[in-house]
Protein backbone atom coordinates (compact mmCIF):
# COMPACT_ATOMS: atom_id res chain seq x y z
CA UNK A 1 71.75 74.03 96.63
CA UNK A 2 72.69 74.26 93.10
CA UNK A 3 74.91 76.11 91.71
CA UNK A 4 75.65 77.72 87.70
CA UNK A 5 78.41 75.28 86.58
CA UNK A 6 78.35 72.55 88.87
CA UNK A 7 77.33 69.10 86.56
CA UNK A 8 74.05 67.78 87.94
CA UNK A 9 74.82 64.13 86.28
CA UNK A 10 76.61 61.25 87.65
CA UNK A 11 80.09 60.96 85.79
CA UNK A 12 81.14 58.27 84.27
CA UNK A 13 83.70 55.98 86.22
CA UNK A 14 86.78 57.51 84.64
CA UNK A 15 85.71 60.57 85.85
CA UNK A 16 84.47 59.64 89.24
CA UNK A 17 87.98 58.12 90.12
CA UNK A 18 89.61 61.62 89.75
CA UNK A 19 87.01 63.49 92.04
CA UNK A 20 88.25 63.55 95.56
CA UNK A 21 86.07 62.55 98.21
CA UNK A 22 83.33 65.50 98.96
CA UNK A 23 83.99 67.58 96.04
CA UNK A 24 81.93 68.37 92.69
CA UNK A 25 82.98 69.01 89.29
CA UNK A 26 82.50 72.40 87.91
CA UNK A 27 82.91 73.49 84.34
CA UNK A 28 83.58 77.17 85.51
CA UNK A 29 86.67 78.67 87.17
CA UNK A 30 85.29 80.31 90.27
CA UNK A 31 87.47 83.28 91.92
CA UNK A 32 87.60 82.94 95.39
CA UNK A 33 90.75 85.16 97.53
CA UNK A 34 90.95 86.15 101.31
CA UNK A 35 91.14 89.33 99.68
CA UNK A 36 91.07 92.29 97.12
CA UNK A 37 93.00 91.61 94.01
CA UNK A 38 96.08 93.66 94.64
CA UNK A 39 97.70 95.30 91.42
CA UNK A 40 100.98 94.08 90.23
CA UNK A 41 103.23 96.43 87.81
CA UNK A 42 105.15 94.05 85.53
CA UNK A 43 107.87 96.66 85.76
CA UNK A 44 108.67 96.12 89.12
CA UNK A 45 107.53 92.81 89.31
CA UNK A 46 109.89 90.58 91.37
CA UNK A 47 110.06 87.23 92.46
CA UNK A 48 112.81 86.24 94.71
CA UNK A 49 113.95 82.94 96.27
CA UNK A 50 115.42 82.88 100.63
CA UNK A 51 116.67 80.53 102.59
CA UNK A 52 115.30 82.27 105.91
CA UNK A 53 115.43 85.73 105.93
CA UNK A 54 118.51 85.84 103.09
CA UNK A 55 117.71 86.59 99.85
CA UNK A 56 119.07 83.86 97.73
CA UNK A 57 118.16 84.67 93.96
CA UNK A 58 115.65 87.04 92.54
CA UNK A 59 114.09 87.67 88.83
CA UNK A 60 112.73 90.44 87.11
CA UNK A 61 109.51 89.96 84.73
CA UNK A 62 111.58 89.43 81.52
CA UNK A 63 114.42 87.30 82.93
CA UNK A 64 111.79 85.35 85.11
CA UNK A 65 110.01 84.45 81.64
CA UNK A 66 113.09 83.49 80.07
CA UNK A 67 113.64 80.77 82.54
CA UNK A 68 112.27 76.91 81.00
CA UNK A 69 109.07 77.05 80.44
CA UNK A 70 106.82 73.67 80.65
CA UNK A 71 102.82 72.98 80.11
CA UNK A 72 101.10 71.59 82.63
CA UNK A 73 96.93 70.52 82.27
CA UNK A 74 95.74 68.96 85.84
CA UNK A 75 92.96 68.90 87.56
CA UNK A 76 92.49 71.14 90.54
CA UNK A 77 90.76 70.66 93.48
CA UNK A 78 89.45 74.08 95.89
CA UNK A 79 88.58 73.61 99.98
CA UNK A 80 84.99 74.65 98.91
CA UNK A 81 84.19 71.74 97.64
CA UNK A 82 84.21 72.53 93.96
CA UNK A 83 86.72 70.98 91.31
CA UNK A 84 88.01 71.36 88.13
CA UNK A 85 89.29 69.14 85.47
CA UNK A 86 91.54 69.13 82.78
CA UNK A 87 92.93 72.85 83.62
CA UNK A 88 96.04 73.82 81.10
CA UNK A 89 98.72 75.86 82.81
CA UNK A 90 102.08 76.70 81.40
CA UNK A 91 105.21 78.45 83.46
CA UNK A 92 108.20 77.91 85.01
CA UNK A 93 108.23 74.31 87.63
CA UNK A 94 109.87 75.01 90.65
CA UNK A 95 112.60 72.51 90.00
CA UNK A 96 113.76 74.72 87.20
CA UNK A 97 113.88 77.81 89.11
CA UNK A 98 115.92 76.06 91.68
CA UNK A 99 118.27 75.03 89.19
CA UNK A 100 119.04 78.20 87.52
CA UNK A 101 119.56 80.00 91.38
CA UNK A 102 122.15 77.09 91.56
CA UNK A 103 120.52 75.39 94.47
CA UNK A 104 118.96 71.67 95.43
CA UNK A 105 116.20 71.98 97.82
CA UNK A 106 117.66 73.43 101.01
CA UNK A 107 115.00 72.84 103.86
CA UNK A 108 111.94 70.60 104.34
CA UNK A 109 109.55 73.35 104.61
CA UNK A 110 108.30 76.93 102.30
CA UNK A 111 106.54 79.46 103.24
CA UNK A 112 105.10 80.79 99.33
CA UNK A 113 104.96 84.74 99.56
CA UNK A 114 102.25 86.84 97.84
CA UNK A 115 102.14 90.78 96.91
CA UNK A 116 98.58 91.58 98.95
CA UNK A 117 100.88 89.99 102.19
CA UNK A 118 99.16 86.15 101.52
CA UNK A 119 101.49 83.57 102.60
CA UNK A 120 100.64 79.63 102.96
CA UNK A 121 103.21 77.02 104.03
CA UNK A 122 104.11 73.95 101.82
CA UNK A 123 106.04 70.83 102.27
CA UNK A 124 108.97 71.29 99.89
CA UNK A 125 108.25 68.00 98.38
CA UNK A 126 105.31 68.70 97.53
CA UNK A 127 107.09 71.38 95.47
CA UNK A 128 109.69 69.54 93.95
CA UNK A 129 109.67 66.27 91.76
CA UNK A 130 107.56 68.48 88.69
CA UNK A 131 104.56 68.69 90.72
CA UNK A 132 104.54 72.50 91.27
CA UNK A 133 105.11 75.23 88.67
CA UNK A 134 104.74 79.14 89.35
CA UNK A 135 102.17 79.57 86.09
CA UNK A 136 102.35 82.22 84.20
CA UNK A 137 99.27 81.72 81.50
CA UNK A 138 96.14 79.79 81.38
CA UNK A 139 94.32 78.55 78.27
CA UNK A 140 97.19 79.68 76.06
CA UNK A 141 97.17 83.20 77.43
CA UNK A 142 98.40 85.24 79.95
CA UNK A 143 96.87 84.79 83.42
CA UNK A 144 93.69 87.23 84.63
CA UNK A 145 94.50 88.43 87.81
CA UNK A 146 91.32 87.04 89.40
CA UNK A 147 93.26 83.91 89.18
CA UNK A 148 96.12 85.31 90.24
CA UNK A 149 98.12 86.94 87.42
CA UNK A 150 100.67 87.27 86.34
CA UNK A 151 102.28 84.89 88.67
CA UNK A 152 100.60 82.56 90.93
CA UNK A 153 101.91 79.24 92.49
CA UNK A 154 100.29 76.04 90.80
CA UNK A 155 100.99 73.41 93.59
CA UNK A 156 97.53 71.08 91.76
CA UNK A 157 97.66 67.67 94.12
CA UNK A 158 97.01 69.75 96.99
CA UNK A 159 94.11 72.19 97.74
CA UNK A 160 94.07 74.82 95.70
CA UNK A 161 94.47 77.85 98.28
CA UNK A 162 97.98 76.46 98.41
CA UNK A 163 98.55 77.47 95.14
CA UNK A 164 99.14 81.09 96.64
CA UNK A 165 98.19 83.63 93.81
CA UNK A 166 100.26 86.69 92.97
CA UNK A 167 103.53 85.26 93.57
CA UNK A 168 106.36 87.13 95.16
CA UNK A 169 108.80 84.63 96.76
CA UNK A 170 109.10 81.51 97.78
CA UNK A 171 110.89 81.04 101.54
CA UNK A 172 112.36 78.17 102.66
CA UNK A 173 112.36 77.27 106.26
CA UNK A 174 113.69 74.68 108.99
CA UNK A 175 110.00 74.52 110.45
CA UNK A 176 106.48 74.47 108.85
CA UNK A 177 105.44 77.33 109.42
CA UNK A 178 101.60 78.17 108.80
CA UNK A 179 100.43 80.84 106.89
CA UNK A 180 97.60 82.87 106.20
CA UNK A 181 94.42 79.98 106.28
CA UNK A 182 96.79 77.83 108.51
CA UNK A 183 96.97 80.18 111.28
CA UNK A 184 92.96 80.30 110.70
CA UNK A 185 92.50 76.44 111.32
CA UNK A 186 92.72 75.06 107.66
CA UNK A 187 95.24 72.13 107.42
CA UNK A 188 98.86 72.25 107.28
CA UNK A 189 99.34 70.27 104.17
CA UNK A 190 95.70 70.26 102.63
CA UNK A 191 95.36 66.83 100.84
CA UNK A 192 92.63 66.48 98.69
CA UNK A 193 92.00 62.97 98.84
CA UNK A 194 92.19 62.52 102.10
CA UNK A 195 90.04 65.17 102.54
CA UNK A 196 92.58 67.86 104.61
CA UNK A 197 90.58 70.36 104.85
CA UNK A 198 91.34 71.92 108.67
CA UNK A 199 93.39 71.42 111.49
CA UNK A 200 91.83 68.31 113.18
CA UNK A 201 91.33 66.45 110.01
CA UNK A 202 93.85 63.43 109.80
């Protein structure tokens, strides 16, 4: 089947080496959710930080944007096969926000908290390091809620429904919890390139 945006051509080896195995490039930006965009009121946008249940740190819109900001362009990779390169992001990494709530990564496992409810579970290494950001624009503006504005989790080596859209928290826990897909049989830790797709993939 093809589909509007997909590149029918072979790619030239540079290219090839960053497309993981069973994916295709796309030139679009498809929206895919588990469900209805929910809307998001910048004045009482939150996004708040726990170490279990206890609220750790929290940010308002304007004080959350006044954090660092850093620009970001990656390639992204989604479950459903398509991906996307050279994708510029800018917002505030994760490192940063643990530095200005005073803390150093406090367990090995998060739990990333969205406002529809939409929770997946990440390694906290794979959050740390400057590999994760929470974005807050896209192509130089700010980001459409399709793609999850005005806050969604950019975690790009993994698959990209662990980059939970419409941010509200991040929660760190003792034990990896799974989360909305993961409780639905979709991998713990979804590595592209080795091709982590569900629960009895290696």
């Amino acid at each position: 089947m093809t589909t509007r945006g997909f590149t029918g051509r072979p790619l030239g080896p540079d290219l090839a080496r960053r497309l993981p195995p069973g994916q295709s490039r796309t030139v679009d930006f498809p929206v895919l959710s588990a469900g209805p965009t929910p809307p998001v009121d910048l004045r009482a946008w939150r996004f708040s930080l726990k170490v279990g249940p206890r609220e750790v740190a929290s940010w308002d819109w304007e004080t959350f944007n006044a954090l660092p900001q850093t620009a970001l362009t990656c390639d992204i990779h989604c479950v459903t096969t398509w991906s996307k390169f050279d994708t510029p992001w800018e917002g505030v990494l994760v490192d940063h926000i643990l530095a200005a709530a005073g803390l150093a990564a406090p367990t090995p496992f998060t739990l990333a908290w969205s406002f529809d409810d939409y929770s997946t579970n990440v390694p906290t290494a794979d959050l740390t390091g400057g590999q994760a950001m929470v974005a807050l624009r896209y192509e130089g503006k700010p980001l459409d809620a399709a793609h999850g504005g005005p806050a969604r989790l950019l975690v790009p080596h993994l698959y990209l429904w662990k980059s939970a859209k419409w941010i509200r928290a991040l929660q760190f826990t003792e034990r990896d919890e799974p989360g909305f897909w993961e409780t639905r049989g979709y991998h713990m830790r979804g590595d592209p390139w080795r091709e982590q797709r569900y629960d009895s993939d290696s």
